[in-house]
Structure formats: C-alpha cells, structure tokens
PDB file of N, CA and C in Angstrom:
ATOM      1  N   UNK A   1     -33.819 -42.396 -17.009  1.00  0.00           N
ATOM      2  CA  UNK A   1     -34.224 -41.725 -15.804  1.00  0.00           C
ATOM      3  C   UNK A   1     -35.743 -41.713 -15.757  1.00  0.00           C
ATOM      4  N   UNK A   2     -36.137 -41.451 -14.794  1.00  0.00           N
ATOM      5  CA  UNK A   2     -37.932 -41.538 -14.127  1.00  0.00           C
ATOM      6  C   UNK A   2     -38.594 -40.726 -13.876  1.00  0.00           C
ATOM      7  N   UNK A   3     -39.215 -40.143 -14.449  1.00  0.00           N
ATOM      8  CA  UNK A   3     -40.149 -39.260 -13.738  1.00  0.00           C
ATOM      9  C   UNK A   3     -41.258 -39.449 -12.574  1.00  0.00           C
ATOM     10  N   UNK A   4     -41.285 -39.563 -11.785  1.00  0.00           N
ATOM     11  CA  UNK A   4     -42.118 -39.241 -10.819  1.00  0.00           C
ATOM     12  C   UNK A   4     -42.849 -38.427  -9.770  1.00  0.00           C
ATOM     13  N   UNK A   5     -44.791 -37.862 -10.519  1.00  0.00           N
ATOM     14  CA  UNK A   5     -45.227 -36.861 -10.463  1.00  0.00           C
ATOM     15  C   UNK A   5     -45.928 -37.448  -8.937  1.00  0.00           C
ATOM     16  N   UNK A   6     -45.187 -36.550  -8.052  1.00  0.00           N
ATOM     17  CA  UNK A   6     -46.396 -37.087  -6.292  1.00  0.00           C
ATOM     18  C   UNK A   6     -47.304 -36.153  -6.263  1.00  0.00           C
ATOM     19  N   UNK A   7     -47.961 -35.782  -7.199  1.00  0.00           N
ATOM     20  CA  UNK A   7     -48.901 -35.059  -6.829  1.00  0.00           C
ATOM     21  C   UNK A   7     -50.268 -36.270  -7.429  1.00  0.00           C
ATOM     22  N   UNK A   8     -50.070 -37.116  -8.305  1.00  0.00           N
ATOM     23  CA  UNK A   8     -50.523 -38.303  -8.424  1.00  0.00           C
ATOM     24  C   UNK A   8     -49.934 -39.429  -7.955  1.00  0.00           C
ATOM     25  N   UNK A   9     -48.952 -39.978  -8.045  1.00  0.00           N
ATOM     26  CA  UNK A   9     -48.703 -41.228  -7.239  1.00  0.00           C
ATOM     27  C   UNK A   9     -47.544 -41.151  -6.068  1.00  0.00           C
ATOM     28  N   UNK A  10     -48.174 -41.887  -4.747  1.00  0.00           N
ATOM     29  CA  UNK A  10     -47.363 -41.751  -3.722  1.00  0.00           C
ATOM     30  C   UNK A  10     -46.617 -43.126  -3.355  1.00  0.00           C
ATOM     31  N   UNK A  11     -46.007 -43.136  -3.002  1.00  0.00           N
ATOM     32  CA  UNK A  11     -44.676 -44.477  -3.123  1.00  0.00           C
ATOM     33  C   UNK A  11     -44.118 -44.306  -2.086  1.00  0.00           C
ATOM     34  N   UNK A  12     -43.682 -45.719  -1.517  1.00  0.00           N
ATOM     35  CA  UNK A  12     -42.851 -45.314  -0.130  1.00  0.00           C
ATOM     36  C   UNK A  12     -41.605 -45.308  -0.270  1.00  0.00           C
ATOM     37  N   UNK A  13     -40.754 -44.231   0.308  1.00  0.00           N
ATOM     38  CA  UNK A  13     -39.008 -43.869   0.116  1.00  0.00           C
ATOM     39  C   UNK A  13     -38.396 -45.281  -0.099  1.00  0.00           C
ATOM     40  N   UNK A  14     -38.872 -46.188   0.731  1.00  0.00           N
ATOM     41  CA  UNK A  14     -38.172 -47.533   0.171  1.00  0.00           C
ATOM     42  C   UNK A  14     -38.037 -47.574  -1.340  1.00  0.00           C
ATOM     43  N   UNK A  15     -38.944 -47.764  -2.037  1.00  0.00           N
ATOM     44  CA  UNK A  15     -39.632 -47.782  -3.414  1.00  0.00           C
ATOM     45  C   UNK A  15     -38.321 -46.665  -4.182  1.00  0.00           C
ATOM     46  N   UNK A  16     -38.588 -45.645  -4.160  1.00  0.00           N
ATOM     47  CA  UNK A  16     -37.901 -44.820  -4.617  1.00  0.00           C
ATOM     48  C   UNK A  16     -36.453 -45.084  -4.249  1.00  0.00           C
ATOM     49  N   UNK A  17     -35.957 -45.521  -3.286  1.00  0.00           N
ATOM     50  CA  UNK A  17     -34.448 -45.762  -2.980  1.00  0.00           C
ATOM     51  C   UNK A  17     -34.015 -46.755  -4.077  1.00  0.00           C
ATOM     52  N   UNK A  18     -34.588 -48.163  -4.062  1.00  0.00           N
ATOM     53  CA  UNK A  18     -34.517 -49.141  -4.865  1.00  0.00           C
ATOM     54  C   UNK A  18     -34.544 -48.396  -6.353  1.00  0.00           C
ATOM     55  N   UNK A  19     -35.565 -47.662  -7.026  1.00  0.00           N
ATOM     56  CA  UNK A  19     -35.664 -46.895  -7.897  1.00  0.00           C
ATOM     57  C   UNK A  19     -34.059 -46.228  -8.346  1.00  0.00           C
ATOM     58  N   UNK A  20     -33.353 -45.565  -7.579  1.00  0.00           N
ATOM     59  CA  UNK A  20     -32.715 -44.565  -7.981  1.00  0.00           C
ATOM     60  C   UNK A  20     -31.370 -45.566  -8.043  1.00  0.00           C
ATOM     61  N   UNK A  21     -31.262 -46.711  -7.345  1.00  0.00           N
ATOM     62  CA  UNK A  21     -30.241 -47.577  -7.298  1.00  0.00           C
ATOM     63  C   UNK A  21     -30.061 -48.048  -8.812  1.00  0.00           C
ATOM     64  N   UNK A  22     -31.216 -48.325  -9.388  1.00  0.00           N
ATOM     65  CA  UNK A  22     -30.581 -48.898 -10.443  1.00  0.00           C
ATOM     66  C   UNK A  22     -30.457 -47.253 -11.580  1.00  0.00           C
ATOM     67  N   UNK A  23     -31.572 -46.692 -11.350  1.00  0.00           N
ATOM     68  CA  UNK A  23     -31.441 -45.356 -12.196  1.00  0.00           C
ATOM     69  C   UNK A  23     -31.890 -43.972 -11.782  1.00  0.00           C
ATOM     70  N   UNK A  24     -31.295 -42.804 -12.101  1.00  0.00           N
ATOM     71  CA  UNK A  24     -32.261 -41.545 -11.519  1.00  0.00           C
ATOM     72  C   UNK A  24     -33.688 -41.415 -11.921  1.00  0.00           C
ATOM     73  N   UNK A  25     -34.327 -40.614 -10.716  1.00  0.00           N
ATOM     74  CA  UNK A  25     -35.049 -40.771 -10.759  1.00  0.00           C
ATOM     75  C   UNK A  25     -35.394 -39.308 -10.237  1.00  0.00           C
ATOM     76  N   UNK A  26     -36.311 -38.440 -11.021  1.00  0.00           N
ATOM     77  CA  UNK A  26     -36.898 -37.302 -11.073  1.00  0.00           C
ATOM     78  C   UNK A  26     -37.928 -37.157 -10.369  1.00  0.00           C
ATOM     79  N   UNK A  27     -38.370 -36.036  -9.368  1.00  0.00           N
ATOM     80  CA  UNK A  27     -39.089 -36.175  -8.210  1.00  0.00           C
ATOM     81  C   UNK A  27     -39.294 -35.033  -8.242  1.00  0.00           C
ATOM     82  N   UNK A  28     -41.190 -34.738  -9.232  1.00  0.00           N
ATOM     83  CA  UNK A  28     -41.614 -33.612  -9.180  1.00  0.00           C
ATOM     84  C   UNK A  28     -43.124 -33.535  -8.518  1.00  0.00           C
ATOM     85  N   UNK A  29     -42.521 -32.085  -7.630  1.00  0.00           N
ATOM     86  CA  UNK A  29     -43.545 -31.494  -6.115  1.00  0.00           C
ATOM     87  C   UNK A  29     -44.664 -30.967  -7.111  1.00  0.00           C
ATOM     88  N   UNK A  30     -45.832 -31.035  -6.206  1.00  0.00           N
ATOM     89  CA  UNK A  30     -47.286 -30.020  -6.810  1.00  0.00           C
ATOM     90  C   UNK A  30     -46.923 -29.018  -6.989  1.00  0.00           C
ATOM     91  N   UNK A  31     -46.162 -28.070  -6.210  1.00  0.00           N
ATOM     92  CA  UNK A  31     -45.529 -27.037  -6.896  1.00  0.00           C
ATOM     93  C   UNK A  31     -44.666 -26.722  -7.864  1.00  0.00           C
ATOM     94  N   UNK A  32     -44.210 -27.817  -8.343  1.00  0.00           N
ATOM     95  CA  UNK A  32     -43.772 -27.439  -9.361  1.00  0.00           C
ATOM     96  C   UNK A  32     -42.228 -27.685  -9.326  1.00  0.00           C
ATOM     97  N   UNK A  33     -41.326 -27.429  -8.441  1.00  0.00           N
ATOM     98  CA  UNK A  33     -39.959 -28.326  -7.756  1.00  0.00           C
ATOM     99  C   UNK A  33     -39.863 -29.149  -8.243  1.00  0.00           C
ATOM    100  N   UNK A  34     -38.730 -29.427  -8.668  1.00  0.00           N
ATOM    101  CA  UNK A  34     -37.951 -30.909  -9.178  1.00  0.00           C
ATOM    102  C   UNK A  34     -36.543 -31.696  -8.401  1.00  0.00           C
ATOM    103  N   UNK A  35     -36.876 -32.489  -8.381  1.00  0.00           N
ATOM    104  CA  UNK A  35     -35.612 -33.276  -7.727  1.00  0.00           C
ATOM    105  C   UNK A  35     -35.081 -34.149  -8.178  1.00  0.00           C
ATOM    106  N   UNK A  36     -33.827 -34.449  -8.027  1.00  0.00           N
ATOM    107  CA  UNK A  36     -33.045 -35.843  -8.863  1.00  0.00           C
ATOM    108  C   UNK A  36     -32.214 -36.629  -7.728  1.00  0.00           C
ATOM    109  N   UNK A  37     -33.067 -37.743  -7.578  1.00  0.00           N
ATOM    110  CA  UNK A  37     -32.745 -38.714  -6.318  1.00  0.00           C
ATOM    111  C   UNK A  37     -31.873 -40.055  -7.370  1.00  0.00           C
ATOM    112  N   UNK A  38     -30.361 -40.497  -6.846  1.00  0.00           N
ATOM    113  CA  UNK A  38     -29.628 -40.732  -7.123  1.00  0.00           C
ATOM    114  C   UNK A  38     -28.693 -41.539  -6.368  1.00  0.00           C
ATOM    115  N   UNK A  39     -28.780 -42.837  -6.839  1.00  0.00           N
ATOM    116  CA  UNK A  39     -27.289 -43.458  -5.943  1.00  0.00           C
ATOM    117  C   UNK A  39     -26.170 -42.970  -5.996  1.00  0.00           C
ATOM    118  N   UNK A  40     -25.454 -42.628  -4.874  1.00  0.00           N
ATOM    119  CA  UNK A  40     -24.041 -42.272  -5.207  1.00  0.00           C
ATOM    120  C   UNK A  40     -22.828 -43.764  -4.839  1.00  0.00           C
ATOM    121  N   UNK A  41     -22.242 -43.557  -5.599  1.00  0.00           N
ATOM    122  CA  UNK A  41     -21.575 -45.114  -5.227  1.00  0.00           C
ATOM    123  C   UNK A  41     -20.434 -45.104  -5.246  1.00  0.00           C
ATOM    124  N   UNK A  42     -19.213 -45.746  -4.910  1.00  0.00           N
ATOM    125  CA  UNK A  42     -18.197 -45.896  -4.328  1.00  0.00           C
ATOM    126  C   UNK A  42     -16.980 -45.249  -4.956  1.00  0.00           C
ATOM    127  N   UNK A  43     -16.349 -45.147  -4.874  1.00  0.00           N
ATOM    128  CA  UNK A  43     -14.869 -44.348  -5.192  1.00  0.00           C
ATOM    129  C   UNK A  43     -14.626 -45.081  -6.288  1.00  0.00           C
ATOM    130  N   UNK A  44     -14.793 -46.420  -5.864  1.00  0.00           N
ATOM    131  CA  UNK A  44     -14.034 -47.866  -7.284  1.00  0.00           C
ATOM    132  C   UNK A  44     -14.575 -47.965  -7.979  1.00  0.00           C
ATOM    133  N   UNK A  45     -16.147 -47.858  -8.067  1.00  0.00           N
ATOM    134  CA  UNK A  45     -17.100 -47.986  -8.975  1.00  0.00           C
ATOM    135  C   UNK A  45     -16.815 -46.515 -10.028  1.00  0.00           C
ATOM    136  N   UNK A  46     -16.905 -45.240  -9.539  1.00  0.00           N
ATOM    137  CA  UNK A  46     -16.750 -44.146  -9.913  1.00  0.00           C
ATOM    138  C   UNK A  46     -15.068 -44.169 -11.340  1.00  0.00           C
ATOM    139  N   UNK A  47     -14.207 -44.720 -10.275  1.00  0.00           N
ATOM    140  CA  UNK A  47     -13.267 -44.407 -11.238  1.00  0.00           C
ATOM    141  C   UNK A  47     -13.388 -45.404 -12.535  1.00  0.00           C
ATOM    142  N   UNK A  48     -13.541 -46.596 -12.462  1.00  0.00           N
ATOM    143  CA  UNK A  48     -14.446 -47.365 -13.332  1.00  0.00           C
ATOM    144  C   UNK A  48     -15.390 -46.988 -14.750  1.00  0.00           C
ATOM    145  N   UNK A  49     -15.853 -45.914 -14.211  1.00  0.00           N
ATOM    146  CA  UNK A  49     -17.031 -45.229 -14.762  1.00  0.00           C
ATOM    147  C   UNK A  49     -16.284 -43.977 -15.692  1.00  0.00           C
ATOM    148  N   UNK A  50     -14.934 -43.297 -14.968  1.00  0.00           N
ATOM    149  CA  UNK A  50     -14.613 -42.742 -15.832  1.00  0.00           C
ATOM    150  C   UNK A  50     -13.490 -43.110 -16.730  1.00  0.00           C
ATOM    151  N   UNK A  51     -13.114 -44.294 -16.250  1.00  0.00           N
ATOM    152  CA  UNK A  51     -11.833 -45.140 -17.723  1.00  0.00           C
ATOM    153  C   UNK A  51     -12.760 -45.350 -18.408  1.00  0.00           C
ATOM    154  N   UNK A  52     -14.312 -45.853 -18.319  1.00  0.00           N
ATOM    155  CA  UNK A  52     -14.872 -46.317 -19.119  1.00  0.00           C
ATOM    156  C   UNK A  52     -15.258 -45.207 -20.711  1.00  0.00           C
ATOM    157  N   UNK A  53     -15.640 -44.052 -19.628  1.00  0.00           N
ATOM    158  CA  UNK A  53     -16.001 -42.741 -20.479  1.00  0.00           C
ATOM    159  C   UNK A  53     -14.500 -42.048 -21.428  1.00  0.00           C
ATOM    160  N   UNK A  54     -13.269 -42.577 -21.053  1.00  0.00           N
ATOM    161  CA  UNK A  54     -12.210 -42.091 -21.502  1.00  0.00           C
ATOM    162  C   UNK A  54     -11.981 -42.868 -22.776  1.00  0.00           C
ATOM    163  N   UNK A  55     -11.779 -43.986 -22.347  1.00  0.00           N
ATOM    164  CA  UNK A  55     -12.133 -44.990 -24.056  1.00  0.00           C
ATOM    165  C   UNK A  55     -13.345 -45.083 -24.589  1.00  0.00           C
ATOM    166  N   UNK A  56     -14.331 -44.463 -24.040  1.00  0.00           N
ATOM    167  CA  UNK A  56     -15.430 -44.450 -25.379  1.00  0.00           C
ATOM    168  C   UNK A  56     -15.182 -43.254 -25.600  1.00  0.00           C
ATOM    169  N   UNK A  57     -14.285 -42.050 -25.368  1.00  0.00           N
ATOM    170  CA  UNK A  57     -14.123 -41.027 -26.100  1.00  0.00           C
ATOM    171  C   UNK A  57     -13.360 -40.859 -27.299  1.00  0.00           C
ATOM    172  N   UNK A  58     -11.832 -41.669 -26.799  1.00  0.00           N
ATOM    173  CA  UNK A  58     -11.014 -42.109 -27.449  1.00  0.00           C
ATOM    174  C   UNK A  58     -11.575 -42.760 -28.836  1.00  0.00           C
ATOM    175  N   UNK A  59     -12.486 -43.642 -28.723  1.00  0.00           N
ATOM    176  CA  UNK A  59     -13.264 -43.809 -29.886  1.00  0.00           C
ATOM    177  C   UNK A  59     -14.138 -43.078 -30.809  1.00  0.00           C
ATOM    178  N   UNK A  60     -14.472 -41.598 -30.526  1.00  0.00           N
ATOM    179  CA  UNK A  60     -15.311 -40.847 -31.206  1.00  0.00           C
ATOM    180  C   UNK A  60     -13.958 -40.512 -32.200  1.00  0.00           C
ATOM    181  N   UNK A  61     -13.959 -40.980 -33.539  1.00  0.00           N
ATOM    182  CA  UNK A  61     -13.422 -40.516 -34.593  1.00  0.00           C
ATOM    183  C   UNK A  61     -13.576 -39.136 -35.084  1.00  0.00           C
ATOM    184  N   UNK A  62     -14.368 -38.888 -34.570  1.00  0.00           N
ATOM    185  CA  UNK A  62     -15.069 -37.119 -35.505  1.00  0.00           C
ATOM    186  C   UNK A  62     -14.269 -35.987 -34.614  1.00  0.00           C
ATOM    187  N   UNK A  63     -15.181 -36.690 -32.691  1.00  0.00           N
ATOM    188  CA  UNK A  63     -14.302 -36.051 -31.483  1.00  0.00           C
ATOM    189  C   UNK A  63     -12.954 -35.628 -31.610  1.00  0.00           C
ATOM    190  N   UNK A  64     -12.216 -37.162 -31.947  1.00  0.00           N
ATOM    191  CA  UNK A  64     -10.327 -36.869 -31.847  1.00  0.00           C
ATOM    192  C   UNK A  64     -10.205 -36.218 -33.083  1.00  0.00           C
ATOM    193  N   UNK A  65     -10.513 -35.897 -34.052  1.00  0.00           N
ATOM    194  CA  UNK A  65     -10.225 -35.407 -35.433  1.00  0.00           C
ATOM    195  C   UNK A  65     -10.368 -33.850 -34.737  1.00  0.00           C
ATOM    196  N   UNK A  66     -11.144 -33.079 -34.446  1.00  0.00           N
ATOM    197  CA  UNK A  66     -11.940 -31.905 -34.002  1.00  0.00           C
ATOM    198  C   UNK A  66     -10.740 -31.592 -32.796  1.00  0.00           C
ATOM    199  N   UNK A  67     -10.540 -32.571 -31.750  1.00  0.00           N
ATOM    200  CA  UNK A  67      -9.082 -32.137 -30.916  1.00  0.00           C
ATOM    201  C   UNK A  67      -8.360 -31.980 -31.654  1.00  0.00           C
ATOM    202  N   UNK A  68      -7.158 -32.910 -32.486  1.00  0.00           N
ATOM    203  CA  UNK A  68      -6.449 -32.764 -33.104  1.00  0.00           C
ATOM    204  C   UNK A  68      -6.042 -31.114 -33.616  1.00  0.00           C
ATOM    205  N   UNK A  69      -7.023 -31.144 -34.743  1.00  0.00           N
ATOM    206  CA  UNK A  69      -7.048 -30.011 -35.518  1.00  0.00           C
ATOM    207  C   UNK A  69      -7.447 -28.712 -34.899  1.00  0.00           C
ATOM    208  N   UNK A  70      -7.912 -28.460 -33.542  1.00  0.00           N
ATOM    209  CA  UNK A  70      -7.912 -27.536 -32.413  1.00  0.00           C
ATOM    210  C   UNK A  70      -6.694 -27.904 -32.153  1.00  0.00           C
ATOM    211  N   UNK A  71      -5.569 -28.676 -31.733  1.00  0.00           N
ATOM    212  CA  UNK A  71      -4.589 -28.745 -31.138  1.00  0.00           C
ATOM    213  C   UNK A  71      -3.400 -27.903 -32.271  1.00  0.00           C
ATOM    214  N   UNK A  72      -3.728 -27.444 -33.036  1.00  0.00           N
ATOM    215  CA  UNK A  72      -2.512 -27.179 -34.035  1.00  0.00           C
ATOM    216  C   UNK A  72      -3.068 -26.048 -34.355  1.00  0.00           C
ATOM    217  N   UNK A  73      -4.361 -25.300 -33.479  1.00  0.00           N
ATOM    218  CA  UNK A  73      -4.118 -23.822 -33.905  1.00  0.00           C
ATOM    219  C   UNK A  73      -2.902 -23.079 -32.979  1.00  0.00           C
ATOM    220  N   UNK A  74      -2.695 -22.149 -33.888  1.00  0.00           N
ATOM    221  CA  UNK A  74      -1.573 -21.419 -32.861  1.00  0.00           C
ATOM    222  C   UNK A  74      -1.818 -20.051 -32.282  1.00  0.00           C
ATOM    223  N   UNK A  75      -2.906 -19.329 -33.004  1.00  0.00           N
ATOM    224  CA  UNK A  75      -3.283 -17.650 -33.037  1.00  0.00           C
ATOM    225  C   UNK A  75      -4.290 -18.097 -31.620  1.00  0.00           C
ATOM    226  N   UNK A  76      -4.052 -17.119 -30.922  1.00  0.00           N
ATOM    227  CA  UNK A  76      -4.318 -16.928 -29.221  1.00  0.00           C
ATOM    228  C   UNK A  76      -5.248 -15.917 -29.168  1.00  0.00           C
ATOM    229  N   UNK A  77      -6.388 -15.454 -28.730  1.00  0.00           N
ATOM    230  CA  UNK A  77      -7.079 -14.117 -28.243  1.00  0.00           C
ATOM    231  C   UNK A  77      -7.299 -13.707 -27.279  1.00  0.00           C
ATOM    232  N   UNK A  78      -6.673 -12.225 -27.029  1.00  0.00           N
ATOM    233  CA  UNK A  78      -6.827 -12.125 -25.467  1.00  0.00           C
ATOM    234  C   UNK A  78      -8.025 -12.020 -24.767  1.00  0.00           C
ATOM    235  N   UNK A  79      -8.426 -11.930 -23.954  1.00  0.00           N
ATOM    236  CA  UNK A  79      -9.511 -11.527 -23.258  1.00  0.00           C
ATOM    237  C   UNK A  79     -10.045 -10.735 -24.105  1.00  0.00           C
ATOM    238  N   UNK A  80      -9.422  -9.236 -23.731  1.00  0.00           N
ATOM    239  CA  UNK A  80      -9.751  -7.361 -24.990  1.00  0.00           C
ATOM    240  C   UNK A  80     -10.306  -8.605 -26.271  1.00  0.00           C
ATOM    241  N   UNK A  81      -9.458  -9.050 -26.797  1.00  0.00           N
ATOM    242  CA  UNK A  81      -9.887  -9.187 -28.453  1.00  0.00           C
ATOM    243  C   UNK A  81     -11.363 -10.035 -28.447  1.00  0.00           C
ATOM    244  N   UNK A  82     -11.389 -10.984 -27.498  1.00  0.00           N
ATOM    245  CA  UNK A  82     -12.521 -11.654 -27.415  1.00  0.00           C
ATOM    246  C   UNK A  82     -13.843 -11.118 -26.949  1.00  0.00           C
ATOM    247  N   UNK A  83     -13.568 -10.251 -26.010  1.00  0.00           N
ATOM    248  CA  UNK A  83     -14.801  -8.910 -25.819  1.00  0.00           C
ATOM    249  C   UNK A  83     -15.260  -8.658 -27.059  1.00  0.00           C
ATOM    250  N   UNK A  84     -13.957  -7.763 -27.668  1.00  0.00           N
ATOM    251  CA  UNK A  84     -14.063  -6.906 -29.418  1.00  0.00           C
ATOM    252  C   UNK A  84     -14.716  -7.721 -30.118  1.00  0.00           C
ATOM    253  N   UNK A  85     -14.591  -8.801 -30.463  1.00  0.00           N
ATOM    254  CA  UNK A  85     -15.016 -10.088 -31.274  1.00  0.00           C
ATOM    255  C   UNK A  85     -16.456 -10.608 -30.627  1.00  0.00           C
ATOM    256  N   UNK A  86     -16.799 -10.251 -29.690  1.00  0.00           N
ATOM    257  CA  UNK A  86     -18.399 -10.430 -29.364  1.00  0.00           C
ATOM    258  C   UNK A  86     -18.745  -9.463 -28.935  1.00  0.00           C
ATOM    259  N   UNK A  87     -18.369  -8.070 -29.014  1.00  0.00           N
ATOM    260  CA  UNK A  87     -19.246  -7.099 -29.185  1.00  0.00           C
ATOM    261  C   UNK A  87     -19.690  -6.789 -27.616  1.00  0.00           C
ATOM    262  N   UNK A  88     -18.917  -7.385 -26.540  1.00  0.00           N
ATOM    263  CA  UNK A  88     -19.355  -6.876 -25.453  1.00  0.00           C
ATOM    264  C   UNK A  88     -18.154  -6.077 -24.570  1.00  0.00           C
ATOM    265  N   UNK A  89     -17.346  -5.433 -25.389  1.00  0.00           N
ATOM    266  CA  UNK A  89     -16.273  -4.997 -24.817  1.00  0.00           C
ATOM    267  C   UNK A  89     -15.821  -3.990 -25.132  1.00  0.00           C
TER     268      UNK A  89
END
C-alpha cells in the first residue's frame, strides 16, 4: 500500500485511480485525515480471492492444529462466568 502525503505532492485523480488499481493507496490531508482509495472489483474476482484465502489457510499447520484442539474443548462459559473471569461483572 502507498502513502500519499498532499500536503507535499499533488497528482491528478487519474494518477491516483491507476494507483489504487493495482494497490491501496493511503491519502493523507494537511490536517491530518486519512483515506484509503481502493479498487473494488467484481463479484468473480472477489470470490476468487476468497477460495484463494481458504486454501492458504487450510495450509497454516500451526492454524489447523490450534482449531482442532479448540474444537474438542467441551467446558462452555456463560456470559455471568465470563464477566466473573474478567472482573467486569
């Protein structure tokens, strides 16, 4: 992603469109405001993007180990106990 400070360099929205197409691009005001200008892209591309993120999860060995072994606790806390247990309840 990009930072780009307009309080030093000014660029024309063209510039920045092209910019954000291939990557975000951060868009910080003299005041101090930040913005994140961003292609949004198609439904097909999107779902794409998240099979992709599903098998590179599937691949975190440490990740699925850590589900797993969360998946086989059985002791539940209610709300009350979880207050009690952080002290804000």
């Amino acid at each position: 992603m990009k930072t780009i400070d307009l309080a030093t360099i000014v660029q024309p929205v063209e510039e920045l469109l092209e910019l954000a197409e291939e990557e975000g691009v951060l868009i910080r005001l003299p005041n101090g405001k930040v913005f994140l200008l961003t292609s949004v892209e198609d439904d097909e591309n999107v779902e794409e993007d998240f099979t992709d993120e599903v098998a590179r999860t599937r691949q975190n060995s440490a990740l699925m180990e850590l589900l797993r072994e969360r998946s086989k606790e059985t002791k539940r806390l209610t709300s009350e106990e979880t207050r009690k247990k952080l002290g804000i309840g």
